[in-house]
C-alpha atoms as a PDB file:
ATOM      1  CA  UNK A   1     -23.194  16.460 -10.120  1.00  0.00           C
ATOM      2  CA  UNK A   2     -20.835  15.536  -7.744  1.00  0.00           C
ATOM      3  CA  UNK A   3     -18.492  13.266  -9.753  1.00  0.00           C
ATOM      4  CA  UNK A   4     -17.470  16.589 -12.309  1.00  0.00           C
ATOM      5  CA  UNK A   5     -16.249  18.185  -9.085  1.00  0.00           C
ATOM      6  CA  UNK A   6     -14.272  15.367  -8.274  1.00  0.00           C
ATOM      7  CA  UNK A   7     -12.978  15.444 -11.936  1.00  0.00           C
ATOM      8  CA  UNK A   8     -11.342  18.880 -11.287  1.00  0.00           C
ATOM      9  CA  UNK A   9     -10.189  18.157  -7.977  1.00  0.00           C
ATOM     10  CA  UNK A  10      -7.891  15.188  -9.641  1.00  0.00           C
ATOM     11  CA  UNK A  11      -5.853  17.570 -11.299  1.00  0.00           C
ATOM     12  CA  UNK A  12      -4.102  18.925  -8.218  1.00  0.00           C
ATOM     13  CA  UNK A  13      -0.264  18.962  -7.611  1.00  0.00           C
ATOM     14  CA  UNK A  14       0.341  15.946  -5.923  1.00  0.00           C
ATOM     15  CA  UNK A  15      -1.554  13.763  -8.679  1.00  0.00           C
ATOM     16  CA  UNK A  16       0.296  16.009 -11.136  1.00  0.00           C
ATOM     17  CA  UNK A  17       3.937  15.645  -9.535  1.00  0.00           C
ATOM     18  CA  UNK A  18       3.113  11.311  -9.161  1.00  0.00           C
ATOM     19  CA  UNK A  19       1.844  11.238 -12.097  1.00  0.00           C
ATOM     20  CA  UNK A  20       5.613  13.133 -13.561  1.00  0.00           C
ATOM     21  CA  UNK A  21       7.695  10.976 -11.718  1.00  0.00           C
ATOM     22  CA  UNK A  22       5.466   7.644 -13.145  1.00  0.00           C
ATOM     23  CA  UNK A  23       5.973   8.940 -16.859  1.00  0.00           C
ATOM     24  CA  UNK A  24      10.123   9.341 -15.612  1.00  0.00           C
ATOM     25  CA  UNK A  25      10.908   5.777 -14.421  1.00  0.00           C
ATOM     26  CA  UNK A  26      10.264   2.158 -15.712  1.00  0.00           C
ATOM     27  CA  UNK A  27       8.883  -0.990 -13.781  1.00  0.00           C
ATOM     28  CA  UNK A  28      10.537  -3.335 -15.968  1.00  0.00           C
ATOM     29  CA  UNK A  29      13.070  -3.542 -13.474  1.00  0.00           C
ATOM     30  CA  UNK A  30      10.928  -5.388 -10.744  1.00  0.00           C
ATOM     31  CA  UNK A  31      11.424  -8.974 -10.992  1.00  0.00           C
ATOM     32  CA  UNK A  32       8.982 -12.017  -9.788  1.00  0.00           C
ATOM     33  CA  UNK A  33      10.818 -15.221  -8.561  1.00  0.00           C
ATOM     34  CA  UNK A  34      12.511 -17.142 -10.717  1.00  0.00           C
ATOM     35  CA  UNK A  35      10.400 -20.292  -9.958  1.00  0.00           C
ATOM     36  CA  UNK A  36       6.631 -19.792  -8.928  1.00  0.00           C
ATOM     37  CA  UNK A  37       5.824 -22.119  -5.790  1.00  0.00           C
ATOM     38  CA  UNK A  38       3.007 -23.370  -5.631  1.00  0.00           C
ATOM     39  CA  UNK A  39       2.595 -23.335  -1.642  1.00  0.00           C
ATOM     40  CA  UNK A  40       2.093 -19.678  -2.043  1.00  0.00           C
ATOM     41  CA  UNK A  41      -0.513 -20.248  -5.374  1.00  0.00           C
ATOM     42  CA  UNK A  42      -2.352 -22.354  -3.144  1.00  0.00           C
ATOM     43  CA  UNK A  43      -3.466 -19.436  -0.867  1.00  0.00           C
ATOM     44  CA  UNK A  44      -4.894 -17.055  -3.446  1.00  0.00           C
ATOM     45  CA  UNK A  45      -5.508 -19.440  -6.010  1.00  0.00           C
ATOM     46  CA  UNK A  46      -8.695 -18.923  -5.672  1.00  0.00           C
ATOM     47  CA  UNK A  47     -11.595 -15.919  -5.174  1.00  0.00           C
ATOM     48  CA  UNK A  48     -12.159 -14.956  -1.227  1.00  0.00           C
ATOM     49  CA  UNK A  49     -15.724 -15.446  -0.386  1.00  0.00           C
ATOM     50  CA  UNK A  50     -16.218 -14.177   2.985  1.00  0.00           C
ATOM     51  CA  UNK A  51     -14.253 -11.718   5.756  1.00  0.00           C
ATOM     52  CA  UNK A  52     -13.262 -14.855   7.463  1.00  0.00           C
ATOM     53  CA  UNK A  53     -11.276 -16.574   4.336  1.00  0.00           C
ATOM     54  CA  UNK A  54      -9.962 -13.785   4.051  1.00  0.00           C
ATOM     55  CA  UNK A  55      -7.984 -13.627   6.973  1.00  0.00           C
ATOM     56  CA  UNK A  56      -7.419 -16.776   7.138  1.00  0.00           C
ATOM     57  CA  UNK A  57      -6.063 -17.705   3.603  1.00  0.00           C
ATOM     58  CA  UNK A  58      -3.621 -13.940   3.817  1.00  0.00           C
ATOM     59  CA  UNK A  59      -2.672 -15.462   7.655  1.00  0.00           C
ATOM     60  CA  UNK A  60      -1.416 -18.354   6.406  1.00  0.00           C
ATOM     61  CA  UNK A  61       0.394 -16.964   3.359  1.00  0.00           C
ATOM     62  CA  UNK A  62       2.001 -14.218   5.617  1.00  0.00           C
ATOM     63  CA  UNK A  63       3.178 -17.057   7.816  1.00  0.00           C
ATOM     64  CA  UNK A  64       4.682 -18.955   4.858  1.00  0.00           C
ATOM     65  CA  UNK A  65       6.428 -15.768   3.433  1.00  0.00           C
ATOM     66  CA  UNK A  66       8.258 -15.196   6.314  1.00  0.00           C
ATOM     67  CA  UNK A  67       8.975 -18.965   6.927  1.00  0.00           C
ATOM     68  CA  UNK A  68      11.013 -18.161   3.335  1.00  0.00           C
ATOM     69  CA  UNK A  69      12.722 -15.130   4.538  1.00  0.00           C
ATOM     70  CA  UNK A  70      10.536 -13.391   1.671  1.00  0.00           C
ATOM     71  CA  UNK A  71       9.753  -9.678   2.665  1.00  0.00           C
ATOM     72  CA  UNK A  72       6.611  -9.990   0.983  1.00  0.00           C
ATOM     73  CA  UNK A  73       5.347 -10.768   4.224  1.00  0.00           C
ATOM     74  CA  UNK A  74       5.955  -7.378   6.041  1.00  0.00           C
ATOM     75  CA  UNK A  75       2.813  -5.804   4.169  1.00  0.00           C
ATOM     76  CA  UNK A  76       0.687  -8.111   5.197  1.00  0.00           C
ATOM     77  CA  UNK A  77       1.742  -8.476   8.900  1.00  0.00           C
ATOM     78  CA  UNK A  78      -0.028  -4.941   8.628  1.00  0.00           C
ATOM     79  CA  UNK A  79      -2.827  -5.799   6.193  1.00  0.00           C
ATOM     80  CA  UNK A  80      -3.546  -8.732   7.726  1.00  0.00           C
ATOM     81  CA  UNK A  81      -3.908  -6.651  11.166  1.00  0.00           C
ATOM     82  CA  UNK A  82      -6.180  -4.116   9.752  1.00  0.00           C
ATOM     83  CA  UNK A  83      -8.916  -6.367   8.449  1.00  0.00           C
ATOM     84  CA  UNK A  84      -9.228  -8.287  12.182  1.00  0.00           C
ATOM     85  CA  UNK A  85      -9.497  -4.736  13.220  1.00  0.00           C
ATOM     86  CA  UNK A  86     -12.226  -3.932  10.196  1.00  0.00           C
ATOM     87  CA  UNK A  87     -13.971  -7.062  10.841  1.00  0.00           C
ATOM     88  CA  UNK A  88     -13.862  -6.978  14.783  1.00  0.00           C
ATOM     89  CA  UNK A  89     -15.396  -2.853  13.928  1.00  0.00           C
ATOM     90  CA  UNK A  90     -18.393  -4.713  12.178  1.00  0.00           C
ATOM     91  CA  UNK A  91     -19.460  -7.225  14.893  1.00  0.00           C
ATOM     92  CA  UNK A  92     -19.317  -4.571  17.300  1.00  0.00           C
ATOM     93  CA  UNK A  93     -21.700  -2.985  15.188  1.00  0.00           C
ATOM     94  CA  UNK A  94     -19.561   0.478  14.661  1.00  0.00           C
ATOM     95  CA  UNK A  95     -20.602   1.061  11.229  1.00  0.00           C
ATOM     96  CA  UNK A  96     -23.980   1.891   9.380  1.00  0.00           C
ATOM     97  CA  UNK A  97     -23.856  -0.671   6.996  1.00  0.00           C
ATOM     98  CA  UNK A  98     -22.129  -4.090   7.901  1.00  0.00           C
ATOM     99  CA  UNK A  99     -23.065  -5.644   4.814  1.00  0.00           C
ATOM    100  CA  UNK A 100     -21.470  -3.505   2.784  1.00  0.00           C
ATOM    101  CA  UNK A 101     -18.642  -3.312   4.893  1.00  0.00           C
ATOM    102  CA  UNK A 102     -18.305  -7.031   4.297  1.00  0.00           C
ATOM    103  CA  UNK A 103     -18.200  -7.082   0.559  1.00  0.00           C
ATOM    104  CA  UNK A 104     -16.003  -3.855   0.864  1.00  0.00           C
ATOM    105  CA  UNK A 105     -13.076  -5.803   2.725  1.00  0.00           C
ATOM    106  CA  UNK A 106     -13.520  -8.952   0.300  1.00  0.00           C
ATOM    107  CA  UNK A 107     -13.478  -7.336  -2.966  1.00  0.00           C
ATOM    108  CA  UNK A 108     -10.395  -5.048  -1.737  1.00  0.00           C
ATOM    109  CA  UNK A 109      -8.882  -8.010  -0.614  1.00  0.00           C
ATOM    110  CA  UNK A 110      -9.558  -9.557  -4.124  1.00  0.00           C
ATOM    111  CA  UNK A 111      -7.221  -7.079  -5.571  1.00  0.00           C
ATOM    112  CA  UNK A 112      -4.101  -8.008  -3.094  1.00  0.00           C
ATOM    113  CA  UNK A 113      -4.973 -11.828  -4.182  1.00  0.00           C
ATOM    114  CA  UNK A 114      -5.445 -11.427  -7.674  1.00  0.00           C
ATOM    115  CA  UNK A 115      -1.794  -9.071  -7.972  1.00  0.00           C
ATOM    116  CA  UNK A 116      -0.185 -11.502  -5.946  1.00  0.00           C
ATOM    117  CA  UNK A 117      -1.237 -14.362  -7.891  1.00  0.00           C
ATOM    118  CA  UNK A 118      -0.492 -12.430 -11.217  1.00  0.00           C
ATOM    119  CA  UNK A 119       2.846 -11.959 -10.004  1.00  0.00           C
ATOM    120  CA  UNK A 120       4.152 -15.125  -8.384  1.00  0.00           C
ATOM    121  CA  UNK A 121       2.993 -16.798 -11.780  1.00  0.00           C
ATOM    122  CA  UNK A 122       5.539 -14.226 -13.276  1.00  0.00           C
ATOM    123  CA  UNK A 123       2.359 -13.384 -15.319  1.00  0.00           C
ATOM    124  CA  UNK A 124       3.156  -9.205 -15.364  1.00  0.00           C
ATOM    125  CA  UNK A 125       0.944  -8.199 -18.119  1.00  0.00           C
ATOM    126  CA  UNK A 126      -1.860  -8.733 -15.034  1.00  0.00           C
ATOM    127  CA  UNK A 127       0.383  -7.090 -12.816  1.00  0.00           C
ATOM    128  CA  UNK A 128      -0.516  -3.455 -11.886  1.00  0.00           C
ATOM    129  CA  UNK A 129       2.388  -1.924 -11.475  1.00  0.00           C
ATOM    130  CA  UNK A 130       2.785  -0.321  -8.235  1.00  0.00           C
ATOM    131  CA  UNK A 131       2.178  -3.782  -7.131  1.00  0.00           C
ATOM    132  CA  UNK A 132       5.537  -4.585  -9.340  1.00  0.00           C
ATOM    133  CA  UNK A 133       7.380  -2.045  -7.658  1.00  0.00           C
ATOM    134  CA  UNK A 134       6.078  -3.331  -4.124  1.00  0.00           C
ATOM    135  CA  UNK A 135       6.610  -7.028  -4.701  1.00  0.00           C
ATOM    136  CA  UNK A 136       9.811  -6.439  -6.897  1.00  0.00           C
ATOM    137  CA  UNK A 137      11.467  -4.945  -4.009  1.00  0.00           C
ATOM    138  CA  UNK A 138      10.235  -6.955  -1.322  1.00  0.00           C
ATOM    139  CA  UNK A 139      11.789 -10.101  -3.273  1.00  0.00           C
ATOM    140  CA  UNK A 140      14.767  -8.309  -4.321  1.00  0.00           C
ATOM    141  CA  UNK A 141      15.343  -7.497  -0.530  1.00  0.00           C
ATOM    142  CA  UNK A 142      17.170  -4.658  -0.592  1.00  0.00           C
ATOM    143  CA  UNK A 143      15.830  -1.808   0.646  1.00  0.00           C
ATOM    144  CA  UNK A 144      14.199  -0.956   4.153  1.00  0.00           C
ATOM    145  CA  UNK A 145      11.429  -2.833   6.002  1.00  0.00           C
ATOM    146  CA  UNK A 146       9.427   0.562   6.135  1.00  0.00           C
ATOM    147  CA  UNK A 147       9.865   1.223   2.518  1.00  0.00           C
ATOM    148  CA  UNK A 148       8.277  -2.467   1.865  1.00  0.00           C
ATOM    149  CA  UNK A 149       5.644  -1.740   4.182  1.00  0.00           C
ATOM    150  CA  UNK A 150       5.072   1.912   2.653  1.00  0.00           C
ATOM    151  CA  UNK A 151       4.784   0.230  -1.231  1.00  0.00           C
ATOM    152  CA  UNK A 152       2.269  -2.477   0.044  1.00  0.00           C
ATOM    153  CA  UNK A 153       0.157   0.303   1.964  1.00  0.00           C
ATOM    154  CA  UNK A 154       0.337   2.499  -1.085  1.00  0.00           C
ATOM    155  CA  UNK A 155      -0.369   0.208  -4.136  1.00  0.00           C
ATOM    156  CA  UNK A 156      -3.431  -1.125  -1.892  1.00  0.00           C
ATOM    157  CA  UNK A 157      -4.978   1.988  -0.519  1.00  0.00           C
ATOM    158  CA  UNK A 158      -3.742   4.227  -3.626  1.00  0.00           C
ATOM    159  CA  UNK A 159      -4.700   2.133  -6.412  1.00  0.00           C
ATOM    160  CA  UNK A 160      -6.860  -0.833  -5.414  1.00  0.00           C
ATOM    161  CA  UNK A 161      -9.235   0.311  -2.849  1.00  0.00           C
ATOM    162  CA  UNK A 162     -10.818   2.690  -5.725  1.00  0.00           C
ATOM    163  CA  UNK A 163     -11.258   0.121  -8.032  1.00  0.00           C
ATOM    164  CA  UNK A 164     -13.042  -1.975  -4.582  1.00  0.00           C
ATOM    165  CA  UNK A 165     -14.989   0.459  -3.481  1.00  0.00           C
ATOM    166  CA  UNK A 166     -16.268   1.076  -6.962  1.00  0.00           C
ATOM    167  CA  UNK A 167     -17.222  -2.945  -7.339  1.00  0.00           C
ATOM    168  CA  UNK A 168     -18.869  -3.080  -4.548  1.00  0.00           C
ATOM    169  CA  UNK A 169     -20.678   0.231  -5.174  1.00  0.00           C
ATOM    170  CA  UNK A 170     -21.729   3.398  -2.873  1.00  0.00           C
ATOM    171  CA  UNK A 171     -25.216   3.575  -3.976  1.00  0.00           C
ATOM    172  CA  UNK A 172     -28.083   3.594  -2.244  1.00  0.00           C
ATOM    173  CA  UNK A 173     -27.501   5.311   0.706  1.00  0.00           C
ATOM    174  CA  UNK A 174     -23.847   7.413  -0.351  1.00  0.00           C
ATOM    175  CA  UNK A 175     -22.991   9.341   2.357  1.00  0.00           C
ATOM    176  CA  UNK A 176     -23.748   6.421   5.282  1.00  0.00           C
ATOM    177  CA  UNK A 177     -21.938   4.189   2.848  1.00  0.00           C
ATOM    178  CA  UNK A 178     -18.978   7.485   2.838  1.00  0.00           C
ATOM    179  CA  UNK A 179     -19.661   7.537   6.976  1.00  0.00           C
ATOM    180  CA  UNK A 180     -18.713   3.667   7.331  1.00  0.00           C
ATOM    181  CA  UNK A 181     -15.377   4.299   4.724  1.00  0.00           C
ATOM    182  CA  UNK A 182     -14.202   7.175   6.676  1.00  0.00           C
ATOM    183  CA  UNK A 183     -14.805   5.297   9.914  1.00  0.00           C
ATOM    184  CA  UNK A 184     -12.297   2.831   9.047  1.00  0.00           C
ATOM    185  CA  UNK A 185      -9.237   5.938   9.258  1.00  0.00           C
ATOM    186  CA  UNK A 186     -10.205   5.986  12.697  1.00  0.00           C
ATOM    187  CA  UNK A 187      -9.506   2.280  13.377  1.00  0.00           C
ATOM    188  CA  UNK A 188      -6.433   2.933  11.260  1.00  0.00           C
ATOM    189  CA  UNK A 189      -5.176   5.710  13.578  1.00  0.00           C
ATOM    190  CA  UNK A 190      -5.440   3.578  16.608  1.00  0.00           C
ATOM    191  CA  UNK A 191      -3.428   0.874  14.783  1.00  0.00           C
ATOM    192  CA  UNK A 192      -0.430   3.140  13.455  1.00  0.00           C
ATOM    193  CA  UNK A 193       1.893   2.384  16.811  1.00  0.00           C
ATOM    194  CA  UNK A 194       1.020  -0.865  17.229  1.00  0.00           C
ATOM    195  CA  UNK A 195       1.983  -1.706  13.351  1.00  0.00           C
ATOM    196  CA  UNK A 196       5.454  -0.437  14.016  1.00  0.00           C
ATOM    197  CA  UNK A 197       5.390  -2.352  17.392  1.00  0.00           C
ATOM    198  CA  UNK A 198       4.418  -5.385  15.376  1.00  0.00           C
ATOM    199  CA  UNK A 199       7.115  -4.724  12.388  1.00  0.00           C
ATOM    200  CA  UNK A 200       9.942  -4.002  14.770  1.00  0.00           C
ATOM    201  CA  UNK A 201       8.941  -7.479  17.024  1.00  0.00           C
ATOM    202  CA  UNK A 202       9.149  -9.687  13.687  1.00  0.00           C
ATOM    203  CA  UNK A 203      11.606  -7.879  11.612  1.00  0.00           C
ATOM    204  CA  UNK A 204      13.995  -5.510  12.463  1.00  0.00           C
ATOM    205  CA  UNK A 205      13.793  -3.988  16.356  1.00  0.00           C
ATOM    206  CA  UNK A 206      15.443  -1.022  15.059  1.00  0.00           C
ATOM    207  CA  UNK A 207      12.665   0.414  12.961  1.00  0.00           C
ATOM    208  CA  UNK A 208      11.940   2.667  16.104  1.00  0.00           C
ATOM    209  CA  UNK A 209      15.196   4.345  14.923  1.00  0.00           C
ATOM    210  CA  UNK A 210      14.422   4.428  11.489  1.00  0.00           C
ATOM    211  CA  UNK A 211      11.440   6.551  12.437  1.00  0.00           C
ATOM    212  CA  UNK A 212      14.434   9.595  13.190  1.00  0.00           C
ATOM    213  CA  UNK A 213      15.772   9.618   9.288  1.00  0.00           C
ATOM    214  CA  UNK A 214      12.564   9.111   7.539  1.00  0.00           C
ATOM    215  CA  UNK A 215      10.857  12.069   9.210  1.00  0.00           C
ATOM    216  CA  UNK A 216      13.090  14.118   7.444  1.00  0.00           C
ATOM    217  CA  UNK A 217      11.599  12.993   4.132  1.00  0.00           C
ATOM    218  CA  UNK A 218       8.281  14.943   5.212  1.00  0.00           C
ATOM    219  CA  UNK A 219       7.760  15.220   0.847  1.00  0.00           C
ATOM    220  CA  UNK A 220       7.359  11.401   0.715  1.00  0.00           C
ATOM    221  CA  UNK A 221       5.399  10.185   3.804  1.00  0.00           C
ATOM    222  CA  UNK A 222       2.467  13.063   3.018  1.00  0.00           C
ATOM    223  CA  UNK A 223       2.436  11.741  -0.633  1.00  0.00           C
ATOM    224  CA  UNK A 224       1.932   8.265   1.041  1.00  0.00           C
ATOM    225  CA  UNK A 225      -0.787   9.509   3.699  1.00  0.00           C
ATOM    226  CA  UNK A 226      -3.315   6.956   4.072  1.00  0.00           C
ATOM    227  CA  UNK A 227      -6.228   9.347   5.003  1.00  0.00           C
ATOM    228  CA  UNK A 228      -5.563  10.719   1.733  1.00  0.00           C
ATOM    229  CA  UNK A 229      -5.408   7.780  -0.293  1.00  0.00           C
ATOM    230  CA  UNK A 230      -8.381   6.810   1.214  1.00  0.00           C
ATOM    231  CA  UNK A 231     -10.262  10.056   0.293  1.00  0.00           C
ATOM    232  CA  UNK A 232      -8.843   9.874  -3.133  1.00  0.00           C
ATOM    233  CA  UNK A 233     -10.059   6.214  -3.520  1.00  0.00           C
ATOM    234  CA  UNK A 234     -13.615   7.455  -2.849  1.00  0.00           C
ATOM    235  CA  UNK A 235     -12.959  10.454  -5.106  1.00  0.00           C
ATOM    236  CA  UNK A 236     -12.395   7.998  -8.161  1.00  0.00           C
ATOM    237  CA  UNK A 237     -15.365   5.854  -7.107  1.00  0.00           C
ATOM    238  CA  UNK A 238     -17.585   8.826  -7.246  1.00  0.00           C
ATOM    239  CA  UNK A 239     -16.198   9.562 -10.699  1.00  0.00           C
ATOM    240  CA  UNK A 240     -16.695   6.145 -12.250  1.00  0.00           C
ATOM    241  CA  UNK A 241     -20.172   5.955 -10.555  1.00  0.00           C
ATOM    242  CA  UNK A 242     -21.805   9.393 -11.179  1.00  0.00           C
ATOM    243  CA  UNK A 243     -20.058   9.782 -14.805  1.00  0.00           C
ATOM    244  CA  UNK A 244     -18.369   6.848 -15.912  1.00  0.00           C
ATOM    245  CA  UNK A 245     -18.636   7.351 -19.330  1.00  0.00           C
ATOM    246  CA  UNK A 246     -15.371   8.076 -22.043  1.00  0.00           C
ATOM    247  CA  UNK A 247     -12.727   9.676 -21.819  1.00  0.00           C
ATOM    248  CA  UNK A 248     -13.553  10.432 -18.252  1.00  0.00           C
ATOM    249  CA  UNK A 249     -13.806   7.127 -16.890  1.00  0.00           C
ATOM    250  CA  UNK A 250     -10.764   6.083 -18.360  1.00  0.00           C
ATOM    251  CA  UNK A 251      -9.032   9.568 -17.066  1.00  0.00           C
ATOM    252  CA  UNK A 252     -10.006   8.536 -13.986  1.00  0.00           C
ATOM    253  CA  UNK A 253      -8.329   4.542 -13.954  1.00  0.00           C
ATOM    254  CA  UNK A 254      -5.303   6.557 -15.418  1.00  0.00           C
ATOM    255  CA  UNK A 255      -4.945   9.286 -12.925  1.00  0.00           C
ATOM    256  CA  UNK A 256      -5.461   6.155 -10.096  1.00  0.00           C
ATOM    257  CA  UNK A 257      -2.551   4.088 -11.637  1.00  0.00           C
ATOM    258  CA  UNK A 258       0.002   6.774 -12.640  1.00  0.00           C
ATOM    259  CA  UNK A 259       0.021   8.591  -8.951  1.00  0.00           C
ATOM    260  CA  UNK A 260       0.227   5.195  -7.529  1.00  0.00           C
ATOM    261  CA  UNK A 261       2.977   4.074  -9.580  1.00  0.00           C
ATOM    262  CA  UNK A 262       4.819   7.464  -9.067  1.00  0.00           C
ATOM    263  CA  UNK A 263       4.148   7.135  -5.343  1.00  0.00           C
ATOM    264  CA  UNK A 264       5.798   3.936  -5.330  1.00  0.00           C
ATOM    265  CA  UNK A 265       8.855   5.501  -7.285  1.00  0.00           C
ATOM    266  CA  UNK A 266       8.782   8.121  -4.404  1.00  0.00           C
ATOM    267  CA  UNK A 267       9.085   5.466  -1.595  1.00  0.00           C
ATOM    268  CA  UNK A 268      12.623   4.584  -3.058  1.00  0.00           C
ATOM    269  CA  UNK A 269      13.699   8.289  -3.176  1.00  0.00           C
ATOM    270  CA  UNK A 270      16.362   9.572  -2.522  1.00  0.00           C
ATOM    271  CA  UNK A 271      18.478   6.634  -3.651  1.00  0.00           C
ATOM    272  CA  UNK A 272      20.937   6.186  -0.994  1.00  0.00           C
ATOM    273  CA  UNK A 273      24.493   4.981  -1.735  1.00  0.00           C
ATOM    274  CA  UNK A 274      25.338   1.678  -0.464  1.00  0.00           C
ATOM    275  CA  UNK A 275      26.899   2.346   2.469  1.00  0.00           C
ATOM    276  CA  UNK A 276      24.347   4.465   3.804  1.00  0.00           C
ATOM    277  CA  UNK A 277      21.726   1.925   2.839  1.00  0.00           C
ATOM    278  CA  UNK A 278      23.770  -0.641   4.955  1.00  0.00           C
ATOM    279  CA  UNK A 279      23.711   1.916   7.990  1.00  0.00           C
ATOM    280  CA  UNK A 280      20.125   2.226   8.122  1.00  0.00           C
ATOM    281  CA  UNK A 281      19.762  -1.808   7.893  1.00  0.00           C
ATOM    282  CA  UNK A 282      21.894  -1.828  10.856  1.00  0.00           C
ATOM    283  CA  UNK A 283      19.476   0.825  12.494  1.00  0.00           C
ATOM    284  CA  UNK A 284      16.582  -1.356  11.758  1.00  0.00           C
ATOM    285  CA  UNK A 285      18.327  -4.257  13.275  1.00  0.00           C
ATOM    286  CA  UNK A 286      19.550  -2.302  16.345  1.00  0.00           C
ATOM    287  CA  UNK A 287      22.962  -2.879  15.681  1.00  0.00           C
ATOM    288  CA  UNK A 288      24.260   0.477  15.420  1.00  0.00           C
ATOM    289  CA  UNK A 289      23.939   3.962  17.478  1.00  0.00           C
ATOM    290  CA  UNK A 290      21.433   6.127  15.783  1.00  0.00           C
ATOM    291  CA  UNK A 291      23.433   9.347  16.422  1.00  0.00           C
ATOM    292  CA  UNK A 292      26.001   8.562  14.025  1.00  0.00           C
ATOM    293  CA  UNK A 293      23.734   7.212  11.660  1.00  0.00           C
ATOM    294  CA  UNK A 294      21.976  10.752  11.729  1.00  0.00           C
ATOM    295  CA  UNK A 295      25.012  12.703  11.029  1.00  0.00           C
ATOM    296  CA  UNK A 296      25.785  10.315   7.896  1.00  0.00           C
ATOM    297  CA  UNK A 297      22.124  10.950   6.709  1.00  0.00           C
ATOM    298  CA  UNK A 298      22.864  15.029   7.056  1.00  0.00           C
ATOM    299  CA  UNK A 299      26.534  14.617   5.565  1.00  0.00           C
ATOM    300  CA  UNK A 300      24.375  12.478   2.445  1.00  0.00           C
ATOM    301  CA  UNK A 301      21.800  15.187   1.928  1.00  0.00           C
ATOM    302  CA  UNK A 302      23.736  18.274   2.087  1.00  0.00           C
ATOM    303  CA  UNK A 303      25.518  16.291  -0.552  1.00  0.00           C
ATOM    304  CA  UNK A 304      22.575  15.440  -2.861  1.00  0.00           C
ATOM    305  CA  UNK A 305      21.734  19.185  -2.083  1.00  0.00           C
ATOM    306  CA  UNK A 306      24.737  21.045  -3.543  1.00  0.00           C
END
């Protein structure tokens, strides 16, 4: 049966090494707002019931969020993005079943709702937590844009779109229902430059630059692969689906959570020292010469090196 394969396959060494760094740090440090508001509660107050609420209701709460200066916002100026892509994919008729495909982008976008919601209310027991870390830094505002886009885009695709996909279900008709998911990386590919395009326009035109110093952090980015997540999303689903009985259905949900959390906790690695922190928030805002910035990143890792 397929789903024991997928059991074994879990217990490779990038779930192991997430999963490590998960057990070594703590969430309890990401904050919500002091004061819920209840302009953003509105929006997700209440269950999405079609493709077209959906984009509407996360529109509008993007457009509030950055109204506030919240950084919140910079995931879903790509989220947002991807689903008019998704949806625009299923009234051209590019995927096998559009039904599905409908409930699919609902029910995942159920999960951003119902974790935003959670955590706005300052409710964090509902809170997953790689969405803590993701919306405790974005409201902290103190990191990079592309590390708050990185821990939207991985506690979305790396924890919630199993738990979608699963709710929705990929029976009858598996592997068209496995054709239309892995369809969707292709619209994804087509969308990586114009994401940055779109980040750089509305938040920092530097992020071009940015591009130069995170490369070097090759470890982090694969870990945060989106093709991957995706695959491993459908792994899970397979596992709840064609077993989904104790302890392995619960193995599963933890495996999904703890490499998501430790990815997260990856995203903020290496902690940079404040004044190399405040170099690359110049880069993103084009207000400083990359070259120098590059030989401060070297100088920093040598450092952290020796």
């Amino acid at each position: 049966m397929a789903g024991y394969t997928e059991v074994v396959r879990l217990l490779d060494v990038t779930n192991l090494r997430g999963t490590a760094l998960a057990f070594r740090s703590d969430v309890r440090r990401f904050k919500p707002p002091a004061n819920p508001d209840p302009t953003l509660i509105d929006f997700v107050d209440r269950p999405f019931d079609s493709v077209t609420t959906v984009i509407d209701q996360l529109s509008r709460l993007e457009t509030q969020l950055r109204t506030q200066g919240d950084r919140r916002a910079v995931f879903l100026t790509i989220y947002v993005r991807m689903t008019q892509q998704v949806r625009d994919g299923i009234e051209r008729d590019l995927f096998a079943e559009p039904g599905w495909m409908r409930r699919y982008l609902i029910s995942f976008a159920n999960y951003y709702r119902q974790a935003f919601l959670a955590f706005e209310r300052g409710t964090l027991g509902k809170v997953p937590d790689p969405w803590r870390i993701a919306f405790g830094t974005a409201v902290r505002g103190d990191t990079l844009i592309i590390q708050d886009a990185l821990l939207g885009v991985n506690a979305h695709i790396n924890y919630d779109l199993a738990l979608a996909i699963n709710d929705v279900g990929i029976d009858p008709n598996r592997a068209q229902k496995y054709a239309d998911h892995g369809a969707i990386n292709n619209i994804l590919a087509r969308l990586v430059d114009a994401q940055q395009d779109a980040l750089a326009d509305i938040y920092a035109s530097g992020i071009d630059n940015i591009d130069a110093v995170f490369g070097r952090l090759d470890e982090s980015l694969m870990l945060l692969s989106m093709t991957e997540g995706r695959e491993q999303a459908w792994r899970i689903a397979v596992i709840l689906t064609d077993i989904g009985v104790e302890p392995i259905a619960s193995y599963a949900r933890w495996v999904l959570r703890a490499t998501a959390t430790g990815g997260g906790f990856f995203i903020l690695t290496p902690h940079l020292d404040s004044s190399l922190l405040r170099i690359l928030r110049n880069v993103e805002n084009d207000r400083i010469d990359l070259d120098s910035v590059l030989e401060r990143v070297e100088e920093h890792i040598n450092c952290t090196r020796s």
